[in-house]
C-alpha atoms as a PDB file:
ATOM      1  CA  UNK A   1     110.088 100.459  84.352  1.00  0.00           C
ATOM      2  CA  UNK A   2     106.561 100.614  83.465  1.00  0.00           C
ATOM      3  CA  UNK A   3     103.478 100.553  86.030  1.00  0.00           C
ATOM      4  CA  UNK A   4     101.711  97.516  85.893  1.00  0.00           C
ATOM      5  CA  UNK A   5      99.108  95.983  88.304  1.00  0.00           C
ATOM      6  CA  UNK A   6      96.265  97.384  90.110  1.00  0.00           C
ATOM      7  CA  UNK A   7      96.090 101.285  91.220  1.00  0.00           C
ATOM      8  CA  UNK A   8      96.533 102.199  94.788  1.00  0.00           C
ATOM      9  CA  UNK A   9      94.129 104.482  96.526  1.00  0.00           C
ATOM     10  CA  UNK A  10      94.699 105.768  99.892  1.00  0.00           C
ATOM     11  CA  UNK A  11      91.772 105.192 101.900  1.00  0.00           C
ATOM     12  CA  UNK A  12      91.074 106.252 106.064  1.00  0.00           C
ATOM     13  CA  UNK A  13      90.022 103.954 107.919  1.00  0.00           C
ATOM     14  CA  UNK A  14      89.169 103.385 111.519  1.00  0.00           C
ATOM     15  CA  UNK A  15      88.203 100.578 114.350  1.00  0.00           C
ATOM     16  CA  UNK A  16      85.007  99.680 114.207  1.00  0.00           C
ATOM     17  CA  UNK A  17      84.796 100.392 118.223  1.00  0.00           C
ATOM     18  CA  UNK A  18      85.188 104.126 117.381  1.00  0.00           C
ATOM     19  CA  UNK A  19      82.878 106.211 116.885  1.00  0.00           C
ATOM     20  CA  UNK A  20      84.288 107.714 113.846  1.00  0.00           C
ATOM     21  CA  UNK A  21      83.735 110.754 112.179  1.00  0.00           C
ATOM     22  CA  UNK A  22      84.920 113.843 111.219  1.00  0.00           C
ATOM     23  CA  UNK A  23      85.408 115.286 114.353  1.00  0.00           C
ATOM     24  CA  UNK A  24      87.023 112.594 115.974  1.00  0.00           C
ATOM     25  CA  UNK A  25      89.547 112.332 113.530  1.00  0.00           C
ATOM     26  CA  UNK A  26      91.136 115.844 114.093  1.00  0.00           C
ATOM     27  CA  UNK A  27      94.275 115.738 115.782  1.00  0.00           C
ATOM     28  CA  UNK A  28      94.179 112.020 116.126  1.00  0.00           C
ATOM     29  CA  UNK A  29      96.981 109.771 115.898  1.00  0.00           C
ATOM     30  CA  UNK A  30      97.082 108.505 112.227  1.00  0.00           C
ATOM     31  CA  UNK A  31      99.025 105.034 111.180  1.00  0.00           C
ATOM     32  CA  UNK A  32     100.831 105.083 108.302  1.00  0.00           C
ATOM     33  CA  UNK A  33     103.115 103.074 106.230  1.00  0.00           C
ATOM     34  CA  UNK A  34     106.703 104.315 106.868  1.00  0.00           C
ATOM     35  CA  UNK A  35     107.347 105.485 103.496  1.00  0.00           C
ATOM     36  CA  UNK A  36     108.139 109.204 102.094  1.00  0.00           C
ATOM     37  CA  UNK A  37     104.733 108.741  99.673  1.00  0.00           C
ATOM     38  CA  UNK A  38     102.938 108.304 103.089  1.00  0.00           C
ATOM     39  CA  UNK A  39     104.096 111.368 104.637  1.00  0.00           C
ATOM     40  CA  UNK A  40     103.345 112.804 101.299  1.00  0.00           C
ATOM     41  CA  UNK A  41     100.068 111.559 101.109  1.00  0.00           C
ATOM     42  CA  UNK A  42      98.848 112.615 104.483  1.00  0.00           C
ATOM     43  CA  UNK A  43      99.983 115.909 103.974  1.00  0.00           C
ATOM     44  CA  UNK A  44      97.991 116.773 101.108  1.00  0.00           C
ATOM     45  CA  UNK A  45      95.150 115.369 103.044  1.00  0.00           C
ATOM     46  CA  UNK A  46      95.585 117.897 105.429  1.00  0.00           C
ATOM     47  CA  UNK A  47      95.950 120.795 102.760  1.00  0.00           C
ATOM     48  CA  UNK A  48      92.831 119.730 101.396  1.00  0.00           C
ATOM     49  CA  UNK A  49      91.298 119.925 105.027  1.00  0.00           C
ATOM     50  CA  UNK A  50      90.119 116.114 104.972  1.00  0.00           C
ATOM     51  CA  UNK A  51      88.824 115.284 108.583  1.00  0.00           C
ATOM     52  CA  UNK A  52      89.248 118.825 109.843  1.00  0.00           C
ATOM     53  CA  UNK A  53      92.944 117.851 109.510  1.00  0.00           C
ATOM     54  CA  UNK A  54      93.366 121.651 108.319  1.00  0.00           C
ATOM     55  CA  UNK A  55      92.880 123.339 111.801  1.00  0.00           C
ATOM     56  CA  UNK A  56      94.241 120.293 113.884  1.00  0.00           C
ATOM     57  CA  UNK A  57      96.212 118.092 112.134  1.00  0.00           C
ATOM     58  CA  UNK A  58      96.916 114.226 112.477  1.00  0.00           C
ATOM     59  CA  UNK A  59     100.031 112.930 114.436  1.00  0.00           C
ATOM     60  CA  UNK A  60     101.650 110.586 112.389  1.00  0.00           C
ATOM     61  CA  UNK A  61     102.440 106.729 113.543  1.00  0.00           C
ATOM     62  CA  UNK A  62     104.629 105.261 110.944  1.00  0.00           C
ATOM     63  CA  UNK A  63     104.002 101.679 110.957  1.00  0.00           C
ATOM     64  CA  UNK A  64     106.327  98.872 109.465  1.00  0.00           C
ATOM     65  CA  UNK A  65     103.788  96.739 107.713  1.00  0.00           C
ATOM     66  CA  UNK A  66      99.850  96.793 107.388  1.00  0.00           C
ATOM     67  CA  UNK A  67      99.483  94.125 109.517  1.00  0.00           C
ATOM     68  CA  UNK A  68     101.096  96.111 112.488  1.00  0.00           C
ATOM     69  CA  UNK A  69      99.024  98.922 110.925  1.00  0.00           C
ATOM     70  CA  UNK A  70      96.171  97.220 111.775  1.00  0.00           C
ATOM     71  CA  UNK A  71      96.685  95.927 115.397  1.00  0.00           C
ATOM     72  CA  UNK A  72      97.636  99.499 116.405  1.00  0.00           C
ATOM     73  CA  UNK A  73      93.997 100.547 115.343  1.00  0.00           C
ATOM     74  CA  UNK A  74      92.082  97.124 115.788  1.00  0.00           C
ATOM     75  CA  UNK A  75      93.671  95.651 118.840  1.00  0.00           C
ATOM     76  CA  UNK A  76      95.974  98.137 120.946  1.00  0.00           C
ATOM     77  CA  UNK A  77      94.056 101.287 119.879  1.00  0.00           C
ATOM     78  CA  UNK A  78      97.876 103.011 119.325  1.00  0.00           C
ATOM     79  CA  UNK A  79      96.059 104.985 116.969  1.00  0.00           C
ATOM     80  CA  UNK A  80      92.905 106.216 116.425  1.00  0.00           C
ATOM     81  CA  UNK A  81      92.817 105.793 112.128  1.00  0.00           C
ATOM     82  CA  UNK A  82      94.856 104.314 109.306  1.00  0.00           C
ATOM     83  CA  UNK A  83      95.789 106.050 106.381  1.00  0.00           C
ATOM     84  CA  UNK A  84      96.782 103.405 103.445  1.00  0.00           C
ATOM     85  CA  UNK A  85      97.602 103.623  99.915  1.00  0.00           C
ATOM     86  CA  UNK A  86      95.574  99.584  99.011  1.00  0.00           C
ATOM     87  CA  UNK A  87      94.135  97.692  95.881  1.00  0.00           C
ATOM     88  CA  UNK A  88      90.556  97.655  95.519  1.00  0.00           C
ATOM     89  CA  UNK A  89      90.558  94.185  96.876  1.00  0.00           C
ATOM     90  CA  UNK A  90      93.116  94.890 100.043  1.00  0.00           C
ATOM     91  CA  UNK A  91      90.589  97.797 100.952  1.00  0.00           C
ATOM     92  CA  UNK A  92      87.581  95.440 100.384  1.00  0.00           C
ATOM     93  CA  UNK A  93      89.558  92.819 102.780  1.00  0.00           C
ATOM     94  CA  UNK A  94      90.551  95.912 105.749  1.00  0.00           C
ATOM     95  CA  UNK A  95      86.647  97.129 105.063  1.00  0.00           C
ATOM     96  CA  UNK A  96      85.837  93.728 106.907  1.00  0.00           C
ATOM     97  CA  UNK A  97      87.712  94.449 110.553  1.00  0.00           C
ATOM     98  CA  UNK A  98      87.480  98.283 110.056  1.00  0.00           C
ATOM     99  CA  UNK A  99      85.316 101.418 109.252  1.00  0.00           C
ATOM    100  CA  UNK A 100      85.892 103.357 105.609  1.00  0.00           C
ATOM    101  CA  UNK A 101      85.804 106.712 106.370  1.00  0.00           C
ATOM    102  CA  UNK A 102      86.395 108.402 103.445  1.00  0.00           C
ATOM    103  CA  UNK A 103      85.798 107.367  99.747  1.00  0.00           C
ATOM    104  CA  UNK A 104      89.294 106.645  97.876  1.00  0.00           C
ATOM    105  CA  UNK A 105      91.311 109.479  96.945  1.00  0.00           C
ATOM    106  CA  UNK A 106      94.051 109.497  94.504  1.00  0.00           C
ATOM    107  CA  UNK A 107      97.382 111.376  94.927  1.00  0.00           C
ATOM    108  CA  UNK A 108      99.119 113.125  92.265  1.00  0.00           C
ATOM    109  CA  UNK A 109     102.196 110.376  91.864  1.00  0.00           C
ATOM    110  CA  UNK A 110     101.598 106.380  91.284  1.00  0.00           C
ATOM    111  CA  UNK A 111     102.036 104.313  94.287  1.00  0.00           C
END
């Protein structure tokens, strides 16, 4: 099939009741869709040493859907940040409730 529709960034993000910040981020627990690509994703981030991630990597929280993903960070604080792959819009509508900590960054497959 061919890719069609908007492109997919993954972007951090984080409760707005955090403090946020690089080095609150290392070694925190990290939402994430429960997907392979996610896994992927976060990964790479911590190759590339995003968030001090490098030294002290992120413990990954798969979540079911973004809306879960969300309540674990906005309302039960099961995590700490949310890594999501989201349209420009999606991220604009998260950016509302949450923190961006990071600008977009792209992976090397389509999501």
């Amino acid at each position: 099939g061919t890719y069609a529709g908007s492109p997919r960034l993954w972007h951090v993000f984080t409760s707005r009741r955090s403090a946020g910040g690089r080095a609150t981020l290392a070694g925190c627990r990290l939402g994430v869709p429960d997907r392979l690509d996610a896994s992927m994703a976060a990964k790479c981030m911590v190759e590339w040493d995003a968030f001090g991630w490098g030294a002290c990597p992120p413990r990954l929280a798969p979540q079911a859907t973004l809306e879960l993903g969300m309540g674990a960070l906005t309302l039960s604080d099961r995590v700490q940040a949310l890594l999501w792959d989201c349209t420009p819009r999606e991220a604009s509508d998260i950016g509302r409730a949450c923190n961006l900590e990071a600008m977009p960054m792209p992976v090397p497959w389509k999501t």
